[in-house]
Protein backbone atom coordinates (compact mmCIF):
# COMPACT_ATOMS: atom_id res chain seq x y z
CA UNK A 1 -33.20 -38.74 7.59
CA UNK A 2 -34.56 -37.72 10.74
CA UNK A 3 -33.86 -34.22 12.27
CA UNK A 4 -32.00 -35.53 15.35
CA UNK A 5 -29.93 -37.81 13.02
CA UNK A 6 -29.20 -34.48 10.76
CA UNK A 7 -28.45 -33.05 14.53
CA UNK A 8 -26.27 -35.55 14.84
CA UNK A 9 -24.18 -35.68 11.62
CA UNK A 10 -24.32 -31.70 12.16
CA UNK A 11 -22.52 -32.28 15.48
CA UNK A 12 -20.03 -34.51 14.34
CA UNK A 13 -18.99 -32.19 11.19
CA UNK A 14 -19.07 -29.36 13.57
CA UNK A 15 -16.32 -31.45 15.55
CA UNK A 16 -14.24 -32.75 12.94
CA UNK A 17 -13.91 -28.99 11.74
CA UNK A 18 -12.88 -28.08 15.18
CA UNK A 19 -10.25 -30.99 15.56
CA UNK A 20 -8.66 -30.25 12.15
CA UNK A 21 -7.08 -27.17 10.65
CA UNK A 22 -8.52 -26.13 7.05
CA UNK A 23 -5.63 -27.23 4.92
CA UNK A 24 -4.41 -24.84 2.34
CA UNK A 25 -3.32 -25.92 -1.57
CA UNK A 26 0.49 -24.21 -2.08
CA UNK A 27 -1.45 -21.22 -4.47
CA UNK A 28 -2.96 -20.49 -1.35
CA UNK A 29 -0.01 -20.51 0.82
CA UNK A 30 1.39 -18.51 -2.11
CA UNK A 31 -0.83 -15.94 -2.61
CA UNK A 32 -1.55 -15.39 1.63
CA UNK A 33 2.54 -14.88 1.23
CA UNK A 34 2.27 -12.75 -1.51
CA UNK A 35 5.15 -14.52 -2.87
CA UNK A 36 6.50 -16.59 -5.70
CA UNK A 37 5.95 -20.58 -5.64
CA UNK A 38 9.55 -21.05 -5.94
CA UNK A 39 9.74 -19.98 -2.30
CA UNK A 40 6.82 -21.48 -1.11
CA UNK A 41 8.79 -24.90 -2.26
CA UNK A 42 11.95 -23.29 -0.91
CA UNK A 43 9.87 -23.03 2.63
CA UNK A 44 8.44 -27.12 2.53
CA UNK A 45 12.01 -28.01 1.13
CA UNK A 46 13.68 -26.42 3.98
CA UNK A 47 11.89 -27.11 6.77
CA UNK A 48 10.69 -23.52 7.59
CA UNK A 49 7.56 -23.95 6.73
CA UNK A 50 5.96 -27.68 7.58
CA UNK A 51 3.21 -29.22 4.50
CA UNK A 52 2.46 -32.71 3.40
CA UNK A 53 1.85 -34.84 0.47
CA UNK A 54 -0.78 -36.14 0.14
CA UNK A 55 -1.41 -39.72 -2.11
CA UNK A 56 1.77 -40.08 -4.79
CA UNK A 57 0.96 -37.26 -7.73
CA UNK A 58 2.99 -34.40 -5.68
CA UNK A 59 -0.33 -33.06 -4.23
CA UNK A 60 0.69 -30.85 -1.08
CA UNK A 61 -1.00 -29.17 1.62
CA UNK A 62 -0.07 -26.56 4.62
CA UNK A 63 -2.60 -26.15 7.60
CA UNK A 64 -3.67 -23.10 8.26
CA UNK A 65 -2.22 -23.49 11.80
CA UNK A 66 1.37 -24.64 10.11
CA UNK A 67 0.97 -21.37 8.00
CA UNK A 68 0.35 -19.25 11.36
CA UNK A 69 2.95 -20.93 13.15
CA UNK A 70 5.64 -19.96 10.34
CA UNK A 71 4.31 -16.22 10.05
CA UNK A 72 4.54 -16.39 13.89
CA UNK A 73 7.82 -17.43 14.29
CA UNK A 74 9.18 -15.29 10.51
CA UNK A 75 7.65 -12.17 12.83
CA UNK A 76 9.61 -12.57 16.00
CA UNK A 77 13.16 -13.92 14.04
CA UNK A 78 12.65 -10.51 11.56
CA UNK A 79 12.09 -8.37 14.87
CA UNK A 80 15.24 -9.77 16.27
CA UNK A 81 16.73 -8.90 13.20
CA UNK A 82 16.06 -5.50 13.40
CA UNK A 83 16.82 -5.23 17.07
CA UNK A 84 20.30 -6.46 16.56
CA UNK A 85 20.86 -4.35 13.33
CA UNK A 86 20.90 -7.11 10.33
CA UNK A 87 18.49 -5.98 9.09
CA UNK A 88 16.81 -2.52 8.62
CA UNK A 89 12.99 -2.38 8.22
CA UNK A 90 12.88 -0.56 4.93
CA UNK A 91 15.58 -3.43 2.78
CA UNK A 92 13.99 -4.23 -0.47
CA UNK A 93 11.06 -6.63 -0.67
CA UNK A 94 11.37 -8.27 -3.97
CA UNK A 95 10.68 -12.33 -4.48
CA UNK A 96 12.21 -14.28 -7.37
């Protein structure tokens, strides 16, 4: 291959990366969570946290920007939370 058609494919991976978010396997999710995979299916199975399958054998996948989106939004409901006293900031932190 020529170096201004490896410029080229170089280019167009360059853009693909910048039009799609790095997706993330559930241990990921899971372990960026620091919680249990039984809530990491509790978040897809509710809605709270937005993934998708991908082919038919049960392989999932959250984007990064779906992962940022839910720690975004978990940040401002648990600080509205505190501010109208449902919550204090030190309650216990265990995950089943």
């Amino acid at each position: 291959m020529t170096e201004r058609a490896n410029d080229k494919v170089q280019q167009e991976a360059t853009a693909a990366r910048g039009r799609f978010a790095r997706m993330l396997s559930l241990a990921e999710v899971k372990d960026v969570l620091n919680v249990g995979m039984p809530t990491v299916y509790a978040l897809l199975r509710s809605g709270e946290l937005r993934g998708v399958q991908i082919g038919g054998r049960g392989i999932w996948r959250v984007s990064e920007d779906d992962l940022g989106e839910y720690l975004d939004h978990a940040y401002q409901e648990t600080q509205e939370r505190i501010t109208t006293g449902q919550i204090s900031a030190g309650e216990d932190d265990t995950d089943g």
